[in-house]
N, C-alpha and C. Protein backbone atom coordinates (compact mmCIF):
# COMPACT_ATOMS: atom_id res chain seq x y z
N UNK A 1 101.27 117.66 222.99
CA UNK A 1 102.03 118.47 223.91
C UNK A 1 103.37 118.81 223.26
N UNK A 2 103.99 120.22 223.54
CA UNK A 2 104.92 120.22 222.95
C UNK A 2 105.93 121.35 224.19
N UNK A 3 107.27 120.96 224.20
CA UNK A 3 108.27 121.69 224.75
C UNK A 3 108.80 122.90 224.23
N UNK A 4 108.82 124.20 224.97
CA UNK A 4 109.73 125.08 223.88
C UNK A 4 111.53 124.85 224.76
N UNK A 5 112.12 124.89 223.35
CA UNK A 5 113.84 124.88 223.72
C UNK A 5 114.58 125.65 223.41
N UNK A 6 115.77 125.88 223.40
CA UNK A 6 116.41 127.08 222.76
C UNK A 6 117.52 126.25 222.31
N UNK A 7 118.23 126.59 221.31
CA UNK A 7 118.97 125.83 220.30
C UNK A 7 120.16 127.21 220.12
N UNK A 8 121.02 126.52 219.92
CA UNK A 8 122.51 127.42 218.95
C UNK A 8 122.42 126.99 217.59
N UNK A 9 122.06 127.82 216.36
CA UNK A 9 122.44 127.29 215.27
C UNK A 9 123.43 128.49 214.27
N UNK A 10 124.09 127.87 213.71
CA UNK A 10 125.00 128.81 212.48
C UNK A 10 124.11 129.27 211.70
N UNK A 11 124.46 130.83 211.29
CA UNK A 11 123.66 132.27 210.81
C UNK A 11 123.37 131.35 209.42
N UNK A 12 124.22 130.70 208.97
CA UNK A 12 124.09 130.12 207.17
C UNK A 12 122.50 129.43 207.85
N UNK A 13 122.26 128.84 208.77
CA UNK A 13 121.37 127.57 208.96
C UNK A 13 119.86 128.50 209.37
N UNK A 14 120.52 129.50 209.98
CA UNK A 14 119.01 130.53 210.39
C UNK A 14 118.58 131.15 209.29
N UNK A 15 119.53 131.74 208.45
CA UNK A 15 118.97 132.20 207.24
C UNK A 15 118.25 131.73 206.02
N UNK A 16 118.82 130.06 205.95
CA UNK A 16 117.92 129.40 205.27
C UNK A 16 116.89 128.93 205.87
N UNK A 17 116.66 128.45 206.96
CA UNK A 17 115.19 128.91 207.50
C UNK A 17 114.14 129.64 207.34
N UNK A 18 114.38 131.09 207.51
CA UNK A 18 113.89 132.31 207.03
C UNK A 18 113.35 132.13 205.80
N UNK A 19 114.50 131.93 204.60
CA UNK A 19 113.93 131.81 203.61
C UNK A 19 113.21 130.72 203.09
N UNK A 20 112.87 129.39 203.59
CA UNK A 20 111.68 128.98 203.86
C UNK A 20 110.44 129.33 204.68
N UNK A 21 110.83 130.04 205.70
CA UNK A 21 109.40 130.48 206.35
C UNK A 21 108.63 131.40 205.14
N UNK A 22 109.97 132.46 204.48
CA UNK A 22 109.53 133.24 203.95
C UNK A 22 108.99 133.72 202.29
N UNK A 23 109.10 131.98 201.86
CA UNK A 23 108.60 131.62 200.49
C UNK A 23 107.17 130.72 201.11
N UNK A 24 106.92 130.53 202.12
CA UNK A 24 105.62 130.00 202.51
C UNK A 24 106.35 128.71 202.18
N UNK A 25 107.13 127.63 202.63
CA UNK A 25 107.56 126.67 202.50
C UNK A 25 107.76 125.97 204.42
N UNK A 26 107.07 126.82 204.78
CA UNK A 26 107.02 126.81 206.06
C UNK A 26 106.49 127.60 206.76
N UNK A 27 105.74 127.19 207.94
CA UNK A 27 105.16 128.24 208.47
C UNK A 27 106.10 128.87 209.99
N UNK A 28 106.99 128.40 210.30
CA UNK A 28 107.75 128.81 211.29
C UNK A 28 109.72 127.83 211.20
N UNK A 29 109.73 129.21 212.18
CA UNK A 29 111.40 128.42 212.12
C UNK A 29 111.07 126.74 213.13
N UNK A 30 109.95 127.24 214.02
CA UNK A 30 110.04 125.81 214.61
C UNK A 30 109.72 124.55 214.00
N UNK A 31 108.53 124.51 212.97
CA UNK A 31 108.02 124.17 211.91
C UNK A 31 109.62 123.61 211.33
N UNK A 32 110.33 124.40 210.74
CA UNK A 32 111.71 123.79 210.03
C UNK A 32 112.30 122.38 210.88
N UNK A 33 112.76 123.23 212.18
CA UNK A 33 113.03 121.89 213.31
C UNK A 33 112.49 120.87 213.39
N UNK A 34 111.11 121.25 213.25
CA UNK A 34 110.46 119.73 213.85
C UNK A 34 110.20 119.13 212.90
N UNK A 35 110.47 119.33 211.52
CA UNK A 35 110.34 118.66 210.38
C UNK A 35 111.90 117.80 210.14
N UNK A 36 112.69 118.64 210.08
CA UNK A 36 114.41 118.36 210.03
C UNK A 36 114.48 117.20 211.67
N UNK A 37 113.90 117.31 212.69
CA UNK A 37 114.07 116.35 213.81
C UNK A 37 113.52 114.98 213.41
N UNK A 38 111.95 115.30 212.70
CA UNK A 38 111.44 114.21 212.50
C UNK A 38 111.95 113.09 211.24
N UNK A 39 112.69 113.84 210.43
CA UNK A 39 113.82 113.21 209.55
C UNK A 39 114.66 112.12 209.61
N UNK A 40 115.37 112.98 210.73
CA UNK A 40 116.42 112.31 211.63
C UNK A 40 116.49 110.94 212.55
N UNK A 41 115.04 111.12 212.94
CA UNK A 41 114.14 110.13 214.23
C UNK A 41 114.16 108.77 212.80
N UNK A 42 113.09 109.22 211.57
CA UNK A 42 113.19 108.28 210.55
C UNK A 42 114.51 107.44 209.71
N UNK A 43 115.45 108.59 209.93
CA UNK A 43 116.56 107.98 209.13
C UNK A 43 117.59 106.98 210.55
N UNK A 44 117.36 107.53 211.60
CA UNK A 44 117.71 106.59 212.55
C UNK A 44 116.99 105.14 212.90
N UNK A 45 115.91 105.83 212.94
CA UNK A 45 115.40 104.08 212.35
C UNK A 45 115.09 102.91 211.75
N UNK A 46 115.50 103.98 210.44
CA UNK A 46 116.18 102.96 209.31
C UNK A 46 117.51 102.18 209.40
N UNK A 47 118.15 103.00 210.25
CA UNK A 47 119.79 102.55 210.36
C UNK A 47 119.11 101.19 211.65
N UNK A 48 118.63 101.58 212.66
CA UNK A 48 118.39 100.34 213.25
C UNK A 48 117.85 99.42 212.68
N UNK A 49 117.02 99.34 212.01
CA UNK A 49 116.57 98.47 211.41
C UNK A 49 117.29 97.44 209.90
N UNK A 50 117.92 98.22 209.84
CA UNK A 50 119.30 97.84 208.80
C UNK A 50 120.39 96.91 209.35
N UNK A 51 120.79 97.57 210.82
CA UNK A 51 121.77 97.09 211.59
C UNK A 51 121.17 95.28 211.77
N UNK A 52 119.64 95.60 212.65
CA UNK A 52 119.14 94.22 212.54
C UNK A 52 118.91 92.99 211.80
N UNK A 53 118.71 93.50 210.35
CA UNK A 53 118.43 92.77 209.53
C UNK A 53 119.93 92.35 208.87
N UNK A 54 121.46 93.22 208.75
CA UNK A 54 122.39 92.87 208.55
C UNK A 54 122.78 91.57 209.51
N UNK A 55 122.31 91.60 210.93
CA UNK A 55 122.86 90.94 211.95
C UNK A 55 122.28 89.35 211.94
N UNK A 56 120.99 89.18 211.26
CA UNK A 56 120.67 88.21 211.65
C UNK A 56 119.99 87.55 210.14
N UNK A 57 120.90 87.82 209.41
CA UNK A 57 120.70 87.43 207.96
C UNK A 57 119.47 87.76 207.26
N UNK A 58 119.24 86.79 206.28
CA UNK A 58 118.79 86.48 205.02
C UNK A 58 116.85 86.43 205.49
N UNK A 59 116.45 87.31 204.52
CA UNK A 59 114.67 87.13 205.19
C UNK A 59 114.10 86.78 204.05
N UNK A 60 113.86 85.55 203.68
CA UNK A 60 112.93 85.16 202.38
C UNK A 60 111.81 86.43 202.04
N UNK A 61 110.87 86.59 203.26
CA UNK A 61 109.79 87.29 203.15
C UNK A 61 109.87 88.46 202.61
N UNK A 62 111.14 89.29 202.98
CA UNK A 62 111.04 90.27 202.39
C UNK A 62 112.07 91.01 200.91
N UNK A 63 111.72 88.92 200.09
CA UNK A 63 112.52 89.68 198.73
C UNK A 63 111.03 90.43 198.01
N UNK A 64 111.52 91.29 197.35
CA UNK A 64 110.99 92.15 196.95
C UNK A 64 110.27 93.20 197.21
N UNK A 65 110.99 93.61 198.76
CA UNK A 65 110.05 94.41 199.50
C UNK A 65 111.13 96.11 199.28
N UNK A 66 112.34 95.64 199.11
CA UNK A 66 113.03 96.92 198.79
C UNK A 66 112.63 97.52 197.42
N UNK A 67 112.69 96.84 196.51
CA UNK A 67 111.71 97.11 194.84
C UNK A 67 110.27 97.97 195.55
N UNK A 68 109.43 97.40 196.28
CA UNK A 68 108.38 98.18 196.18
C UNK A 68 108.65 99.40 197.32
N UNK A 69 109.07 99.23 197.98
CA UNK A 69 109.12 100.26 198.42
C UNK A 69 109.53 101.85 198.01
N UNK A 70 110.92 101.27 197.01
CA UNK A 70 111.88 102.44 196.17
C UNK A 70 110.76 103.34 195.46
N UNK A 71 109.73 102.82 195.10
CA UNK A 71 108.75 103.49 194.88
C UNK A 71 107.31 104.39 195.27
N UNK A 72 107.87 103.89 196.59
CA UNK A 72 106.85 104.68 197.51
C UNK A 72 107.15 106.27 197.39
N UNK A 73 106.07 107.40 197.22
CA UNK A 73 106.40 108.56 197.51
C UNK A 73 106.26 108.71 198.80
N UNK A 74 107.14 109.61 199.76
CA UNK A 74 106.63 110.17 201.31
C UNK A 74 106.57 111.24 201.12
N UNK A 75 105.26 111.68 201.26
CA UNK A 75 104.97 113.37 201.15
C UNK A 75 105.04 113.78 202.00
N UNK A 76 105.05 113.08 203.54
CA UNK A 76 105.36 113.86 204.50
C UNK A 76 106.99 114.63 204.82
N UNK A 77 107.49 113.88 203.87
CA UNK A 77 108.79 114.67 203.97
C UNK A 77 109.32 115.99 203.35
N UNK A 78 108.43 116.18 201.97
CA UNK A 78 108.42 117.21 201.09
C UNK A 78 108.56 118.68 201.96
């Protein structure tokens, strides 16, 4: 299911849009949004999850889990 919304954005921010829709790097301006939202949703939950693990120290389990990860590709972000 999905909502339509209407948004204010700066002409610099619509135009580079465009020119992703319009190199086929996208198939819509909404497409841009919901990619750039779903970003945001991820990088916020990294910060929570950061916040937590700052708060309540030291996790044996997960030495060496930042090493493997640094190497993960996410293509869903491309």
């Amino acid at each position: 299911m999905s909502k339509q919304i209407t948004v204010r954005l700066p002409d610099e921010l619509v135009e580079f849009m465009d020119q992703l829709v319009a190199a086929d790097k996208a198939s819509s301006r909404a497409t841009v949004v919901a990619r750039a939202m779903e970003r945001e949703r991820r990088r916020e939950l990294a910060a929570r999850d950061l916040a937590i693990l700052t708060e309540h120290g030291d996790y044996p389990d997960f030495e060496g889990l930042a090493p493997a990860a640094s190497g993960t590709v996410l293509t869903d972000l491309d």
